[in-house]
C-alpha atoms as a PDB file:
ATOM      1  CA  UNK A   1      14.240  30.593  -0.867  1.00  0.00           C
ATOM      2  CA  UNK A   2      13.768  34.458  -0.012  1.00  0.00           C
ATOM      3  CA  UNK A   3      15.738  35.530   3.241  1.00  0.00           C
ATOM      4  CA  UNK A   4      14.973  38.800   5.401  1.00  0.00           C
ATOM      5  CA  UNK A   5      17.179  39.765   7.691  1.00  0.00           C
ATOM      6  CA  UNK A   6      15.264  41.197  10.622  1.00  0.00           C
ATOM      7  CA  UNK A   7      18.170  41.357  12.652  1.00  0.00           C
ATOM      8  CA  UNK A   8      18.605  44.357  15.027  1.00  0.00           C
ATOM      9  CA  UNK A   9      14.897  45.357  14.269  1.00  0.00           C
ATOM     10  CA  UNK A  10      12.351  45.475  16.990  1.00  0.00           C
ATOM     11  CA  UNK A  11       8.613  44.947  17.204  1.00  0.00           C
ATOM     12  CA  UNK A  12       6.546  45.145  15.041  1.00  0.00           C
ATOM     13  CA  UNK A  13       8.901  45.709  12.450  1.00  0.00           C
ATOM     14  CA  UNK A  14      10.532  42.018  11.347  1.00  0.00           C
ATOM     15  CA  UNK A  15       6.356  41.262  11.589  1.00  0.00           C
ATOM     16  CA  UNK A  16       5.689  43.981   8.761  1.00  0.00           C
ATOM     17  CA  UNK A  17       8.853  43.057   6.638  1.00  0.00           C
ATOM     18  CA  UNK A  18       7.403  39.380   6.767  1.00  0.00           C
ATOM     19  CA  UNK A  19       4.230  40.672   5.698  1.00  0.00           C
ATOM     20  CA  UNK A  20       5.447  42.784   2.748  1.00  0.00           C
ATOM     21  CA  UNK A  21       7.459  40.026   1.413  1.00  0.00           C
ATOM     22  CA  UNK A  22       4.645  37.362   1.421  1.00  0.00           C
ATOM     23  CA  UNK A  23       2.351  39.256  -0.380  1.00  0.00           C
ATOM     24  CA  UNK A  24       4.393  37.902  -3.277  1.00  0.00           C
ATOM     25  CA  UNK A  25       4.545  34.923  -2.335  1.00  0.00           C
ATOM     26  CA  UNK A  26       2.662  31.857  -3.738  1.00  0.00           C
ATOM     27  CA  UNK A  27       0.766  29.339  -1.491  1.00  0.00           C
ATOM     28  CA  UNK A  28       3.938  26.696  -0.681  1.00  0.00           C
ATOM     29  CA  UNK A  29       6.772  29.252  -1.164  1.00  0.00           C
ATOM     30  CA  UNK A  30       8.798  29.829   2.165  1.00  0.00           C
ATOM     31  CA  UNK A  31      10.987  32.495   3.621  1.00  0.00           C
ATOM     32  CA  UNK A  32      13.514  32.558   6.050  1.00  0.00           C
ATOM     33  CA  UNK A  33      13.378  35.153   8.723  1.00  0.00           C
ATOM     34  CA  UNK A  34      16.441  36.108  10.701  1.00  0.00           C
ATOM     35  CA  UNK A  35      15.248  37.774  14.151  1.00  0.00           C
ATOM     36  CA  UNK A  36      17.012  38.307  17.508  1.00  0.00           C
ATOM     37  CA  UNK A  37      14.015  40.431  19.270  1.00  0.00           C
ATOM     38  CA  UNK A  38      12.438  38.188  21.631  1.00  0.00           C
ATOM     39  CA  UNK A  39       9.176  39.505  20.607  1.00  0.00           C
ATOM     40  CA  UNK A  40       9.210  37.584  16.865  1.00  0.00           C
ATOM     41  CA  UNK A  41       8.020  34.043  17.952  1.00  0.00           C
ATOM     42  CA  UNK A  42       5.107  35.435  19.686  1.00  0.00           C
ATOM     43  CA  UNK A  43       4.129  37.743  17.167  1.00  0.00           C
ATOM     44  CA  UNK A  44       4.463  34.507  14.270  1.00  0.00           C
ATOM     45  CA  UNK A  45       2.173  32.740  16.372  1.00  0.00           C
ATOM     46  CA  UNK A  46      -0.374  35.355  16.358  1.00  0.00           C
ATOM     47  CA  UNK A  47      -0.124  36.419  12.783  1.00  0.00           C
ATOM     48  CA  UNK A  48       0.228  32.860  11.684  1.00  0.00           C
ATOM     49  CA  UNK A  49      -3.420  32.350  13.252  1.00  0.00           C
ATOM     50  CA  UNK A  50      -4.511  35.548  11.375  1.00  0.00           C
ATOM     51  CA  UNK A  51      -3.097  35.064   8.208  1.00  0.00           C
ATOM     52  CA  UNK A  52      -3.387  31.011   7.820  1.00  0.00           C
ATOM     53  CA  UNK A  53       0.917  30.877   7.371  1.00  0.00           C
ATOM     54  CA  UNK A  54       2.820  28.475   8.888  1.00  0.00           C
ATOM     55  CA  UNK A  55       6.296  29.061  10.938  1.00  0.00           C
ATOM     56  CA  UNK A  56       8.973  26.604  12.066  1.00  0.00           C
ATOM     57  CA  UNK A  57      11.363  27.985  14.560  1.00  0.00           C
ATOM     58  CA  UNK A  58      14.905  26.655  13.273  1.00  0.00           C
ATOM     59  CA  UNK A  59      17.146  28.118  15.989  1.00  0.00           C
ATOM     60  CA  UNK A  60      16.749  30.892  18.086  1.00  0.00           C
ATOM     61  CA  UNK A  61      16.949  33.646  15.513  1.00  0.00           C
ATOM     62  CA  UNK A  62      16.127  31.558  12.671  1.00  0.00           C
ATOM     63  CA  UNK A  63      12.437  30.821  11.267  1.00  0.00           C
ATOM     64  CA  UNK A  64      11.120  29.371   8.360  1.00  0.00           C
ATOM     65  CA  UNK A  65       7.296  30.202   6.927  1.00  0.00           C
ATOM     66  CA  UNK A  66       5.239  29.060   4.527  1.00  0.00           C
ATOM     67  CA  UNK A  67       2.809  30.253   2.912  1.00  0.00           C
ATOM     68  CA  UNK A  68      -0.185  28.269   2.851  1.00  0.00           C
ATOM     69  CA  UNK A  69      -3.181  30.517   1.915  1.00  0.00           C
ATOM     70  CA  UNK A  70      -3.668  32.891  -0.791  1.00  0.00           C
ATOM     71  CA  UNK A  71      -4.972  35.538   1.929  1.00  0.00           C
END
């Protein structure tokens, strides 16, 4: 499983590393993101509705997506 360490970045950009990384991703693969800006969870939930990706917050800083769509 890919990691990305988002850690010390602030919004938008753990969003946009997501992004960049899923793009070669395969419907099922998963990531794990490692976040500490507040603003991450919200911004999953919103791009998870606009992408068709699912999240699962782990811990505080830690979340796990999956790709689910070939979007």
């Amino acid at each position: 499983m890919k990691e990305i360490d988002a850690r010390g970045l602030r919004c938008p950009q753990p969003i946009i590393e997501l992004s960049k990384e899923v793009t070669f991703m395969q419907a099922g693969d998963q990531v794990m993101l490692h976040s500490d800006d507040p603003a991450t969870e919200p911004d999953l939930v919103a791009w998870s509705r606009m992408t068709g990706n699912v999240f699962d917050k782990k811990s505080k800083d830690l979340f796990v997506i999956t790709k689910l769509s070939e979007r």
